[in-house]
C-alpha atoms as a PDB file:
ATOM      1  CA  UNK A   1       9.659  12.965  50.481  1.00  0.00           C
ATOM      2  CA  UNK A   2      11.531  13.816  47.019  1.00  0.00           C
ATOM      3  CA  UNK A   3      12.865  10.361  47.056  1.00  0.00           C
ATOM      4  CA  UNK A   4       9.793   8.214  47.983  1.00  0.00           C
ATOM      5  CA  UNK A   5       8.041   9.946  44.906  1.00  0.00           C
ATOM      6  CA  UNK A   6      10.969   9.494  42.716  1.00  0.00           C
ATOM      7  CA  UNK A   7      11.272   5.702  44.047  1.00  0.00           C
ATOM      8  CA  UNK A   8       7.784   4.844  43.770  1.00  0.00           C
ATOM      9  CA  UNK A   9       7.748   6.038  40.086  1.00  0.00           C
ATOM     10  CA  UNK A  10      11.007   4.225  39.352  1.00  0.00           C
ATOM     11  CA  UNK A  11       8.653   1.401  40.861  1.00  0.00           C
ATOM     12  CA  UNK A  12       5.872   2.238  38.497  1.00  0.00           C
ATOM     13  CA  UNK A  13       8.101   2.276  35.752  1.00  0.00           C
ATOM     14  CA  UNK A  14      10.014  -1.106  36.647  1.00  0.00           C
ATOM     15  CA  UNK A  15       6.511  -3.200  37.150  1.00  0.00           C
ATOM     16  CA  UNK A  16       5.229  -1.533  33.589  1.00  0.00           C
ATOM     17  CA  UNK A  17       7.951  -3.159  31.922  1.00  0.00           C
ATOM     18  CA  UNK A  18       7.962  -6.170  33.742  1.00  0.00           C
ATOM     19  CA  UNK A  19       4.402  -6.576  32.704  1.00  0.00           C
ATOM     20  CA  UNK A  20       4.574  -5.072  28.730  1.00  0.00           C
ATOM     21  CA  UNK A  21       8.036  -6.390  27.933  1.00  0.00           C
ATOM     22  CA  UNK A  22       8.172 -10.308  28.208  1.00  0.00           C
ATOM     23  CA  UNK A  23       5.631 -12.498  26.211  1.00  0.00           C
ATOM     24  CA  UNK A  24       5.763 -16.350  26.367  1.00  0.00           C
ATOM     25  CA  UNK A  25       5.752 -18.299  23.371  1.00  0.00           C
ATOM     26  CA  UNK A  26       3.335 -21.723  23.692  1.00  0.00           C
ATOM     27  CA  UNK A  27       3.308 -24.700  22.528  1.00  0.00           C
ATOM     28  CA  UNK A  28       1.930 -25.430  18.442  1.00  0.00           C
ATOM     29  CA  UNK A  29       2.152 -21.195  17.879  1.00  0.00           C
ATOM     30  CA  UNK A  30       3.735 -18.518  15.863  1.00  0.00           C
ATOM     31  CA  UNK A  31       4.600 -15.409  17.777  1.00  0.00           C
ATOM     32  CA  UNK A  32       5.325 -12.495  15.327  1.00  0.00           C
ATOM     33  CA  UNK A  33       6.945  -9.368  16.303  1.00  0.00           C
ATOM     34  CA  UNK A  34       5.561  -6.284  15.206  1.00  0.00           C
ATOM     35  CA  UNK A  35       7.590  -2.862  15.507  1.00  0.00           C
ATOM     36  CA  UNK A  36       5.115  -0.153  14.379  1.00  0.00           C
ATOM     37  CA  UNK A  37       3.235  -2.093  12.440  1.00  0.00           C
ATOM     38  CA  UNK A  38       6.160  -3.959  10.165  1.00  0.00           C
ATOM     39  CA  UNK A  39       7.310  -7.499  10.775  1.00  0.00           C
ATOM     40  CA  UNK A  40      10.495  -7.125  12.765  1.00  0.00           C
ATOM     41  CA  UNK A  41      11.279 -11.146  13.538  1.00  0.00           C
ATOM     42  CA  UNK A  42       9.498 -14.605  14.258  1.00  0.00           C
ATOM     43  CA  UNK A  43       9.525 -16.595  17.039  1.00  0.00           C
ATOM     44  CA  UNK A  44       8.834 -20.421  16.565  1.00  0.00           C
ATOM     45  CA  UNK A  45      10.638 -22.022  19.820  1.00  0.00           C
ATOM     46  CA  UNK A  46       8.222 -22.244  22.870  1.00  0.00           C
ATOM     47  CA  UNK A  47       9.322 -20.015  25.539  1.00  0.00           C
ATOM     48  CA  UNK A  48       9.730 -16.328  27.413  1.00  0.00           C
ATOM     49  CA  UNK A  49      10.823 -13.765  25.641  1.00  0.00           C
ATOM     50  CA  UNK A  50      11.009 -10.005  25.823  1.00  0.00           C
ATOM     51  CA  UNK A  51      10.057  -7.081  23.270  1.00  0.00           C
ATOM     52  CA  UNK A  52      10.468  -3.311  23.181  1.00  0.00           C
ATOM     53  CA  UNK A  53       7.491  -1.852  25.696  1.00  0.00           C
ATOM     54  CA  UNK A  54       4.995   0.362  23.576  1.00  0.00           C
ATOM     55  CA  UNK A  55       7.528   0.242  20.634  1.00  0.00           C
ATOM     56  CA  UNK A  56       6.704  -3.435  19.991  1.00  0.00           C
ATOM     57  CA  UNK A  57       3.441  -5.683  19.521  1.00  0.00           C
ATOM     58  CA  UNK A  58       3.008  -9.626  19.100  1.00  0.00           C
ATOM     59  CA  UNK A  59       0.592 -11.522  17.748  1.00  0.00           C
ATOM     60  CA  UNK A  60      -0.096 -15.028  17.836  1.00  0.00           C
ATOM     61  CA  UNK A  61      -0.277 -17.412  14.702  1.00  0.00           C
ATOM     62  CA  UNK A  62      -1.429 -21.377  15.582  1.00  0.00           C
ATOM     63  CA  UNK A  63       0.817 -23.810  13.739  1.00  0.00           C
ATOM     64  CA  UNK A  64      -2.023 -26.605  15.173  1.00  0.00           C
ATOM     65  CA  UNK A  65      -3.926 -28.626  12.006  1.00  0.00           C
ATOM     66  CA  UNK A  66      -6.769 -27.594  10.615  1.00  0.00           C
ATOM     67  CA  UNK A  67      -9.402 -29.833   9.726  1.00  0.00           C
ATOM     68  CA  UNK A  68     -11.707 -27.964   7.062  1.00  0.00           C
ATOM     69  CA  UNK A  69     -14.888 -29.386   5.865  1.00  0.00           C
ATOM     70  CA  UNK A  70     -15.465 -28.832   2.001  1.00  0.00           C
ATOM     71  CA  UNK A  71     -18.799 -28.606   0.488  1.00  0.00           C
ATOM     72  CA  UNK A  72     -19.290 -30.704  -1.908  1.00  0.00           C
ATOM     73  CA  UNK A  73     -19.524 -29.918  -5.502  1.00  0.00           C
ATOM     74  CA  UNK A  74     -20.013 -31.258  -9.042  1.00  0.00           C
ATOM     75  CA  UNK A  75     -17.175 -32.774 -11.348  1.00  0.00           C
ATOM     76  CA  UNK A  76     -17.093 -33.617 -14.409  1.00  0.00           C
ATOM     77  CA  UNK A  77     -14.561 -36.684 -15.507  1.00  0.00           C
ATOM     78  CA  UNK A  78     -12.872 -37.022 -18.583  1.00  0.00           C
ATOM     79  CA  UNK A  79     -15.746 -39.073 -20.456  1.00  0.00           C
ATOM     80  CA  UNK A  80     -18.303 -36.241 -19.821  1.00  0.00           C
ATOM     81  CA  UNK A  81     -19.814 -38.183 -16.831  1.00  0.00           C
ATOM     82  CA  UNK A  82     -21.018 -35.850 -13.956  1.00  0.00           C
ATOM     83  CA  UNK A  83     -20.083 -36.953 -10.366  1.00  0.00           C
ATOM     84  CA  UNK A  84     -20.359 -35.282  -6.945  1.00  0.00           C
ATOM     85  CA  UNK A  85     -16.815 -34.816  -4.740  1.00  0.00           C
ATOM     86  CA  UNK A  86     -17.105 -33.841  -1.000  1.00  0.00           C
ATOM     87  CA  UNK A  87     -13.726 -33.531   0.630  1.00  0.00           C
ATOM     88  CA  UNK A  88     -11.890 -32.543   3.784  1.00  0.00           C
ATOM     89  CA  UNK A  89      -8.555 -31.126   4.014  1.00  0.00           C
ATOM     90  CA  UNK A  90      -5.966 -30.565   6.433  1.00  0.00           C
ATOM     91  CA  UNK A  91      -3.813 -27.461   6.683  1.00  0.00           C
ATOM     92  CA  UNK A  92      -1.258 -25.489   8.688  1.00  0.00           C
ATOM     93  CA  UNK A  93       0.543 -22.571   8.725  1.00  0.00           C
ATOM     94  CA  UNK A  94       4.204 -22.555   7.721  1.00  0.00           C
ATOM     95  CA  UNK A  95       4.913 -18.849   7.089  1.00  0.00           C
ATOM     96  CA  UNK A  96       3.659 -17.122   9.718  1.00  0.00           C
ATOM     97  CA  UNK A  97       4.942 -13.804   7.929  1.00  0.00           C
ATOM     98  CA  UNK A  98       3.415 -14.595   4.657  1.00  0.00           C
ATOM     99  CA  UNK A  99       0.454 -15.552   6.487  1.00  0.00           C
ATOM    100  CA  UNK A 100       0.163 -12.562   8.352  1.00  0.00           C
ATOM    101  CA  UNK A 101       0.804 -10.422   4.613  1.00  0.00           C
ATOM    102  CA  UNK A 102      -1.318 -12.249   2.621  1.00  0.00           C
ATOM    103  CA  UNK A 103      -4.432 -12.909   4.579  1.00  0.00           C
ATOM    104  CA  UNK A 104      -3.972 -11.128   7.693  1.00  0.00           C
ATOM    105  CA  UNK A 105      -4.551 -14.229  10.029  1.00  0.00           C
ATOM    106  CA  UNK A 106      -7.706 -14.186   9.304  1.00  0.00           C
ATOM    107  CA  UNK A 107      -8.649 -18.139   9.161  1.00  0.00           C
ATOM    108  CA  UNK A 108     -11.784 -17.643   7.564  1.00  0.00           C
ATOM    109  CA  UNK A 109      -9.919 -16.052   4.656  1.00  0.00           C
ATOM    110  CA  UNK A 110      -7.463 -18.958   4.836  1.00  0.00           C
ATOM    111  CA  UNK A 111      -9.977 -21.404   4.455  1.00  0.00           C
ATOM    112  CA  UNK A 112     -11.706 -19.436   1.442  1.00  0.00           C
ATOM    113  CA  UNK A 113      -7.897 -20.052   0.086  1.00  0.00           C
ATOM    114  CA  UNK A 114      -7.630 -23.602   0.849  1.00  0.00           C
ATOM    115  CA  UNK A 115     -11.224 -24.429  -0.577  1.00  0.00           C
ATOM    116  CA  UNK A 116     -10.830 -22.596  -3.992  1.00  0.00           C
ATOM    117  CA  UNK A 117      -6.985 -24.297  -4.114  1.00  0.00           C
ATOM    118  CA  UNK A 118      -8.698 -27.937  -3.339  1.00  0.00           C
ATOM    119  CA  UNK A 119     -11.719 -26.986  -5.546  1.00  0.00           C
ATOM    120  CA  UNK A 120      -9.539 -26.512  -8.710  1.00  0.00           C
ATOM    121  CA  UNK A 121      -7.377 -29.493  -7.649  1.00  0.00           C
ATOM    122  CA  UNK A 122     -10.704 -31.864  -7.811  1.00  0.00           C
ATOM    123  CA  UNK A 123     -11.926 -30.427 -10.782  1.00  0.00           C
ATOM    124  CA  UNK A 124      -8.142 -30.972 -12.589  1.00  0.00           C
ATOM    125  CA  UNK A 125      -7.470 -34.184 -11.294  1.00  0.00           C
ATOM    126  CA  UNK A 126     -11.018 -35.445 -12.404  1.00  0.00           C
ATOM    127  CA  UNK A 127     -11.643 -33.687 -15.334  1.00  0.00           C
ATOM    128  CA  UNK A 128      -8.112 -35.455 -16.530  1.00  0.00           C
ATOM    129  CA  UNK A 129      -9.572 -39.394 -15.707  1.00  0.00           C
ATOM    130  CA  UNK A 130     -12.475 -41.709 -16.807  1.00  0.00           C
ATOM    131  CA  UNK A 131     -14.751 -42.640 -14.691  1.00  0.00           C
ATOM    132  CA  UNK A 132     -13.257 -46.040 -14.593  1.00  0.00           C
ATOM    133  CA  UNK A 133      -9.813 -44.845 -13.903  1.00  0.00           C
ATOM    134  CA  UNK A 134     -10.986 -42.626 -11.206  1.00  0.00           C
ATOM    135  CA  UNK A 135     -12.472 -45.759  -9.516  1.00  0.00           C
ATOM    136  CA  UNK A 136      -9.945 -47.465  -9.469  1.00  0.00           C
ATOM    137  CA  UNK A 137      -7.852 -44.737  -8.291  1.00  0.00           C
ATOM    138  CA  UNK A 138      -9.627 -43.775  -5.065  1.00  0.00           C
ATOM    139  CA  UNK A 139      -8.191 -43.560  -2.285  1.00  0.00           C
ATOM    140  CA  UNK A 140      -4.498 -43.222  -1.671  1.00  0.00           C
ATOM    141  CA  UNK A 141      -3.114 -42.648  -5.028  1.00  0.00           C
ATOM    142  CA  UNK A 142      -6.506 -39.716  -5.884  1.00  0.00           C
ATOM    143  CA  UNK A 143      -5.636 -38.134  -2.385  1.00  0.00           C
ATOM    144  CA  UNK A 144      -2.092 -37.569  -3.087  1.00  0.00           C
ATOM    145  CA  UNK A 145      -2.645 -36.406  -6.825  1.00  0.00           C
ATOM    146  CA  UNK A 146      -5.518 -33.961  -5.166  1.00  0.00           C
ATOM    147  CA  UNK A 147      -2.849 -32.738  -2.555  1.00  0.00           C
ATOM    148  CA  UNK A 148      -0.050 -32.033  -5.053  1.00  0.00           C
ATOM    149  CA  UNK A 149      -1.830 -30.131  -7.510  1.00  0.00           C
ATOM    150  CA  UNK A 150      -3.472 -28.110  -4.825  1.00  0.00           C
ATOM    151  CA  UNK A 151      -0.318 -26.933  -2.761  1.00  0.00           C
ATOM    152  CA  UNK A 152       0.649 -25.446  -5.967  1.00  0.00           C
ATOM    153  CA  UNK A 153       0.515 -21.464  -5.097  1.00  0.00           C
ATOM    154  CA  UNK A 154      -0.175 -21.998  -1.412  1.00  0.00           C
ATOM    155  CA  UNK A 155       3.306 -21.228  -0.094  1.00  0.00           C
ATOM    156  CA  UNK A 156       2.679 -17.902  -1.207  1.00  0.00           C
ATOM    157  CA  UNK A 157       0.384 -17.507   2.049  1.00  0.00           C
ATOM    158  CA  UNK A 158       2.558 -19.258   4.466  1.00  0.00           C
ATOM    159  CA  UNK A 159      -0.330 -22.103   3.943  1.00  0.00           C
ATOM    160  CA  UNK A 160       0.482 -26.178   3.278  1.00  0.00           C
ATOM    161  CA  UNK A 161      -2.054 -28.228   2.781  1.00  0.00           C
ATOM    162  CA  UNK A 162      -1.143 -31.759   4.675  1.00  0.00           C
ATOM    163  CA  UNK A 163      -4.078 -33.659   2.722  1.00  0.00           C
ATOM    164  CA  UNK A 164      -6.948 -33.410   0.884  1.00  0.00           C
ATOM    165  CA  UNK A 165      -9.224 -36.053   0.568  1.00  0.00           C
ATOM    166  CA  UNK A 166     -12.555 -37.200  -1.069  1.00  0.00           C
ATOM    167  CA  UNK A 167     -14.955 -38.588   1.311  1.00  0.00           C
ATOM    168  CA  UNK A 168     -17.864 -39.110  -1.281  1.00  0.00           C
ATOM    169  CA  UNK A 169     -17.288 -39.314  -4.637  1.00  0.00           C
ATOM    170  CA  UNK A 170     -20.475 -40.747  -6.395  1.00  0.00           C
ATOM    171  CA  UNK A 171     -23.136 -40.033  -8.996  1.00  0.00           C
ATOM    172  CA  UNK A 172     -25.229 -37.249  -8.655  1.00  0.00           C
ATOM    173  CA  UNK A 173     -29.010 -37.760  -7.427  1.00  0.00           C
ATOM    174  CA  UNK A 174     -30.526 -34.369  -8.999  1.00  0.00           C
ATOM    175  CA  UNK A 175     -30.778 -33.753 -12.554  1.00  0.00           C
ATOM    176  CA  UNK A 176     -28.497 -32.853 -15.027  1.00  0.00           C
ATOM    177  CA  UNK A 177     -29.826 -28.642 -15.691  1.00  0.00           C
ATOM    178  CA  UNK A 178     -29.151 -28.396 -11.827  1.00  0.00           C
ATOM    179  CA  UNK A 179     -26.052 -30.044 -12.146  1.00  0.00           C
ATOM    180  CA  UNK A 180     -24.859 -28.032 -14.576  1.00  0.00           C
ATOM    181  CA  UNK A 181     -26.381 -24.247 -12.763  1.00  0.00           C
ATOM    182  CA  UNK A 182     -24.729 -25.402  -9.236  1.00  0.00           C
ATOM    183  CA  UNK A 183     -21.055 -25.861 -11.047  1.00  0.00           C
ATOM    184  CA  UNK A 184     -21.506 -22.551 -13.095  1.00  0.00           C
ATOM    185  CA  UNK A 185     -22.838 -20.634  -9.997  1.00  0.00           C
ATOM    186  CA  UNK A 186     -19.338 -21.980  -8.198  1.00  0.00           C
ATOM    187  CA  UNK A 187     -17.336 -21.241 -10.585  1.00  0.00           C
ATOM    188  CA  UNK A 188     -18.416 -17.435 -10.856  1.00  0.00           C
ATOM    189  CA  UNK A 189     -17.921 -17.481  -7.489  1.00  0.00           C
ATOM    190  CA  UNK A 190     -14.433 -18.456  -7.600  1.00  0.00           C
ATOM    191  CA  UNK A 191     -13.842 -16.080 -10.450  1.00  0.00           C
ATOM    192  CA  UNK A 192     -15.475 -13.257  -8.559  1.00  0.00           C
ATOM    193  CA  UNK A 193     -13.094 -14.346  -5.722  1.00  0.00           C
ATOM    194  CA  UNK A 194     -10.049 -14.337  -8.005  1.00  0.00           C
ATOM    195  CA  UNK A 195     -11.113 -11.136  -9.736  1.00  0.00           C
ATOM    196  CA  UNK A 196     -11.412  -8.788  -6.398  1.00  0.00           C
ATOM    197  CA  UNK A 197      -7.211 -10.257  -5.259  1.00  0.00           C
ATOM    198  CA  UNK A 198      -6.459  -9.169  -9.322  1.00  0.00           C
ATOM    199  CA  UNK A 199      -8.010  -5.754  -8.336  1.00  0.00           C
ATOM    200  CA  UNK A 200      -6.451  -5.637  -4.963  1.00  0.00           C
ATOM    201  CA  UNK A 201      -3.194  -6.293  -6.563  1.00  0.00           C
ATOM    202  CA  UNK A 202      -3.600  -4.198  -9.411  1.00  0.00           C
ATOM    203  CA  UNK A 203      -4.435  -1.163  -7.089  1.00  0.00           C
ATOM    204  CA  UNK A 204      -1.626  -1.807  -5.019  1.00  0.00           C
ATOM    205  CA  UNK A 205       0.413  -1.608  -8.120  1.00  0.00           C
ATOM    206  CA  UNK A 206      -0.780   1.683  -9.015  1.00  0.00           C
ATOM    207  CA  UNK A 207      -0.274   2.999  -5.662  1.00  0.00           C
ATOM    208  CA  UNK A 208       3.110   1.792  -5.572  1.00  0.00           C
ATOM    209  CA  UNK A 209       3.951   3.452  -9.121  1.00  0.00           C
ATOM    210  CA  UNK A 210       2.368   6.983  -8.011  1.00  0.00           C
ATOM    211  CA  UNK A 211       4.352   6.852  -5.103  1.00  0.00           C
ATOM    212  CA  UNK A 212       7.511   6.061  -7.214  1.00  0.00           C
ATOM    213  CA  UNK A 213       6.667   8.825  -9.456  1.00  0.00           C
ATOM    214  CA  UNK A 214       5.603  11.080  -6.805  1.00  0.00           C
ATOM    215  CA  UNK A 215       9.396  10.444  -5.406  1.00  0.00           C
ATOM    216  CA  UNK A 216      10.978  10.998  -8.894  1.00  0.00           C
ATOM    217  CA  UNK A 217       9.400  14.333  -9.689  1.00  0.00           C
ATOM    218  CA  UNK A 218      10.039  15.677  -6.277  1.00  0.00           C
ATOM    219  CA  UNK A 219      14.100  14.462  -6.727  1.00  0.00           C
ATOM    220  CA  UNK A 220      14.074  15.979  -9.880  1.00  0.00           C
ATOM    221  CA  UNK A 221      12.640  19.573  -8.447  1.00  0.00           C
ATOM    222  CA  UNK A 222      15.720  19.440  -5.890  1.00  0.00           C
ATOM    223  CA  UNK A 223      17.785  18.645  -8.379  1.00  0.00           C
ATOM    224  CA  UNK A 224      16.450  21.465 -10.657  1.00  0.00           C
ATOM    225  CA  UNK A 225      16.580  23.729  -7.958  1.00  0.00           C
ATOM    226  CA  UNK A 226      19.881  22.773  -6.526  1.00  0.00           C
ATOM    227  CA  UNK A 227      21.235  23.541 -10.276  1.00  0.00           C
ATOM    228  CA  UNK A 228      19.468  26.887 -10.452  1.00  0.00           C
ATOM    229  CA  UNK A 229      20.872  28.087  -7.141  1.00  0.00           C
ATOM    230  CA  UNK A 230      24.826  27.213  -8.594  1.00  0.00           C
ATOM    231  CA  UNK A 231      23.988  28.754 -11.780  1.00  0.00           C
ATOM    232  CA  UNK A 232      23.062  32.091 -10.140  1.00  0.00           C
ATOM    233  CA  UNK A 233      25.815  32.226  -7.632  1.00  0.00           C
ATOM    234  CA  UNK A 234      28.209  31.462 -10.953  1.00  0.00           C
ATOM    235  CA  UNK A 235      26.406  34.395 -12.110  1.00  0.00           C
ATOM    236  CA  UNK A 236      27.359  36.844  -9.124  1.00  0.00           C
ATOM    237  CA  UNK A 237      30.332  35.304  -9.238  1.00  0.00           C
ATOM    238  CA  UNK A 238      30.872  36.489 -12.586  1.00  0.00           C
ATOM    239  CA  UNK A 239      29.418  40.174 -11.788  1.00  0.00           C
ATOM    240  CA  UNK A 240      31.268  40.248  -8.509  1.00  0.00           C
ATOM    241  CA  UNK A 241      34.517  40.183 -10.621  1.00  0.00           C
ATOM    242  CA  UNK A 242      33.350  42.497 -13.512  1.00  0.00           C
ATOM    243  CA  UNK A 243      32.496  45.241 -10.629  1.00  0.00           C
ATOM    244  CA  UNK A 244      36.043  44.683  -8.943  1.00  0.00           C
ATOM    245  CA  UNK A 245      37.815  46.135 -11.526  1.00  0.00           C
ATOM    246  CA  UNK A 246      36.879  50.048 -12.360  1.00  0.00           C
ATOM    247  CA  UNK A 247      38.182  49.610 -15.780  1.00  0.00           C
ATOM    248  CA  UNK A 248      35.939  46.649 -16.264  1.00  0.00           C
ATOM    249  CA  UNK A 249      33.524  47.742 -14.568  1.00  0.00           C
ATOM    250  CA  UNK A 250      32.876  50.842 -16.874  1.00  0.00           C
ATOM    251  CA  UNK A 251      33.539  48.477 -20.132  1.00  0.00           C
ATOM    252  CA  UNK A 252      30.726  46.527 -18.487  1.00  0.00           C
ATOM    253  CA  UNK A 253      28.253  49.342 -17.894  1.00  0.00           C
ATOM    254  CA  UNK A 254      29.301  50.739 -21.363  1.00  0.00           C
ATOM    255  CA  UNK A 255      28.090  47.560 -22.567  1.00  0.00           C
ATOM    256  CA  UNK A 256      25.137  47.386 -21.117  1.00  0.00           C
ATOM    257  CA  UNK A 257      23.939  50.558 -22.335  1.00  0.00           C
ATOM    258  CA  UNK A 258      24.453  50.353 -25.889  1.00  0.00           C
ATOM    259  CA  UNK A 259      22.093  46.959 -25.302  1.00  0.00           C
ATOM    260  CA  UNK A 260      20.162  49.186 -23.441  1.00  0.00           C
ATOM    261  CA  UNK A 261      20.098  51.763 -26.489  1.00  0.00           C
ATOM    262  CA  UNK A 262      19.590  48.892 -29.098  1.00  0.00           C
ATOM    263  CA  UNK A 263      16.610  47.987 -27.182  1.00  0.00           C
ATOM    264  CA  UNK A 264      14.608  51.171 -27.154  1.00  0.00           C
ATOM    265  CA  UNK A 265      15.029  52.306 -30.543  1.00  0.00           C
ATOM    266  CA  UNK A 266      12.852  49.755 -32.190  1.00  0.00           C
ATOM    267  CA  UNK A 267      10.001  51.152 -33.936  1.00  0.00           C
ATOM    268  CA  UNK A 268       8.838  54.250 -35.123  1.00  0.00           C
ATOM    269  CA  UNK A 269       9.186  56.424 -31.758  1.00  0.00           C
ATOM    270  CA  UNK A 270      13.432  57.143 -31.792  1.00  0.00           C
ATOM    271  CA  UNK A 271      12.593  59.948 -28.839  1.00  0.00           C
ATOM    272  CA  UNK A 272      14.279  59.195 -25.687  1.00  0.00           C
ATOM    273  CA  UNK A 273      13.876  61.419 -22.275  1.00  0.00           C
ATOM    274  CA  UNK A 274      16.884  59.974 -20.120  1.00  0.00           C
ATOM    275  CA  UNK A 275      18.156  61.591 -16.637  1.00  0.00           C
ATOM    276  CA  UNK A 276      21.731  63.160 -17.589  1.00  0.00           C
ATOM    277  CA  UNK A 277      23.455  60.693 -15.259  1.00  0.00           C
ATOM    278  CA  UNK A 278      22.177  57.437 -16.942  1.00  0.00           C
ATOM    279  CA  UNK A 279      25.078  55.613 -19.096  1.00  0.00           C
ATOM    280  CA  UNK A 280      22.492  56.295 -22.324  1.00  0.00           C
ATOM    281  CA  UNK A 281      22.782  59.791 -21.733  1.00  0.00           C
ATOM    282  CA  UNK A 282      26.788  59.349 -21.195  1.00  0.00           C
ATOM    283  CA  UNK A 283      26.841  57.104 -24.232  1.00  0.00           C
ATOM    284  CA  UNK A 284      25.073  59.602 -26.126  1.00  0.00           C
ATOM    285  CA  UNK A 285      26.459  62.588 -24.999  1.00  0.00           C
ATOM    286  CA  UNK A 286      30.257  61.214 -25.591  1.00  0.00           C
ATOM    287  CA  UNK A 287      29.004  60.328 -29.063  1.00  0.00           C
ATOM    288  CA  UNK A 288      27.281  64.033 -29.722  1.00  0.00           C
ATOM    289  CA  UNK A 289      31.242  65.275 -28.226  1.00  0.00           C
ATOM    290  CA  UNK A 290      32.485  63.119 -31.612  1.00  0.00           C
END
């Protein structure tokens, strides 16, 4: 009976880690491998692999193109004329550990990324051109400068943009006040966006320099301490080997209480009551004897 239990939970155990262990990497993803929590390794070549049961997780990061629809928005070109830009842009993920850092994954956060990257790309590109030049630019030669300029900073997040490219690029049928409030109100956006990573950041910073300082101070306490224990066994040391020798030892005590005797006759009250055996009273008594 002992060994059908112990063979059925060797069983048990076998099918748990047939099922938990191997993981099968697909076609156009990412698998990362987590160990508790951290980034251990990447796998980018489709097919079965195995990972640490309960030690290890995966997760799964599509390397497939995605097509993201820009709104449009207002530009202004070089010879203060206002025209509207709506673009789409296709991006993947190269970095699946950056990614995975950065923005957690999360592909709504990517393309939040990938819009304010293409936004500031238009605006640049068009901001630098007439209106003529930008005319006679569309097309190829605007989609590439667009691309360039925004793939600047996007490695940083395991992101590349493939291609960004104006769909509509025209004059603007409202008027110019509402021209004017829709760019400001997407620009604070943008800097509200870029303000809360700043504050991420900067709190990150701070929590990594409390924990540095945290680390230093407690170092320096061990230190400290460590120091402070050798400097009192020096010390026994020292009185170990005063108290070995009689002789010394009684040059030592003798010592002692004339420092003892120095002490207590400060101020006006010289009157001392001392037990006869005390070294004052042997100190004193050899001195009355002279």
């Amino acid at each position: 009976m002992k060994k059908k239990i112990i063979a059925v939970l060797f069983a048990i155990v076998v099918l748990i880690l047939l099922i938990t262990a191997p993981f099968v990497v697909h076609q156009k993803e990412f698998v990362v491998v987590k160990q508790f929590g951290r980034i251990v390794r990447t796998v980018e070549t489709p097919g079965l692999y195995l990972k640490i049961p309960f030690v290890q997780t995966t997760q799964r990061v599509s390397t497939a193109t995605v097509l993201y629809d820009i709104p449009a928005s207002d530009v202004i070109t070089k010879d203060k004329k206002s025209m509207i830009a709506d673009n789409y842009v296709l991006w993947k993920v190269t970095d699946p550990s950056k990614y995975i850092k950065t923005l957690n994954a999360i592909s709504e956060r990517a393309n939040e990324r990938v819009e304010a990257a293409v936004y500031t790309s238009v605006k640049s590109v068009i901001s630098s051109m007439s209106q003529d030049d930008i005319i006679a630019a569309r097309g190829e030669k605007l989609t590439e400068l667009i691309t360039q300029q925004a793939n600047n900073g996007m490695d940083g997040y395991g992101i590349s943009i493939i291609e960004s490219q104006i769909k509509i690029l025209d004059l603007p049928e409202d008027n110019k006040e509402s021209v004017y409030e829709r760019m400001i109100s997407e620009r604070n956006n943008i800097a509200a966006s870029y303000k809360a990573e700043g504050d991420a950041a900067a709190q990150k910073i701070r929590n990594e320099t409390d924990k540095s300082v945290t680390v230093t101070l407690a170092e320096a306490e061990k230190e400290a301490a460590v120091l402070e224990a050798q400097g009192e066994a020096e010390y026994m040391q020292i009185l170990s080997g005063a108290y070995s020798d009689p002789e010394k030892a009684d040059f030592y005590n003798y010592l002692r209480g004339l420092d003892t005797l120095k002490k207590s006759m400060v101020g006006r009250d010289k009157t001392l009551i001392l037990d006869k055996n005390s070294e004052l009273a042997k100190i004193l008594y050899g001195s009355s004897n002279e």
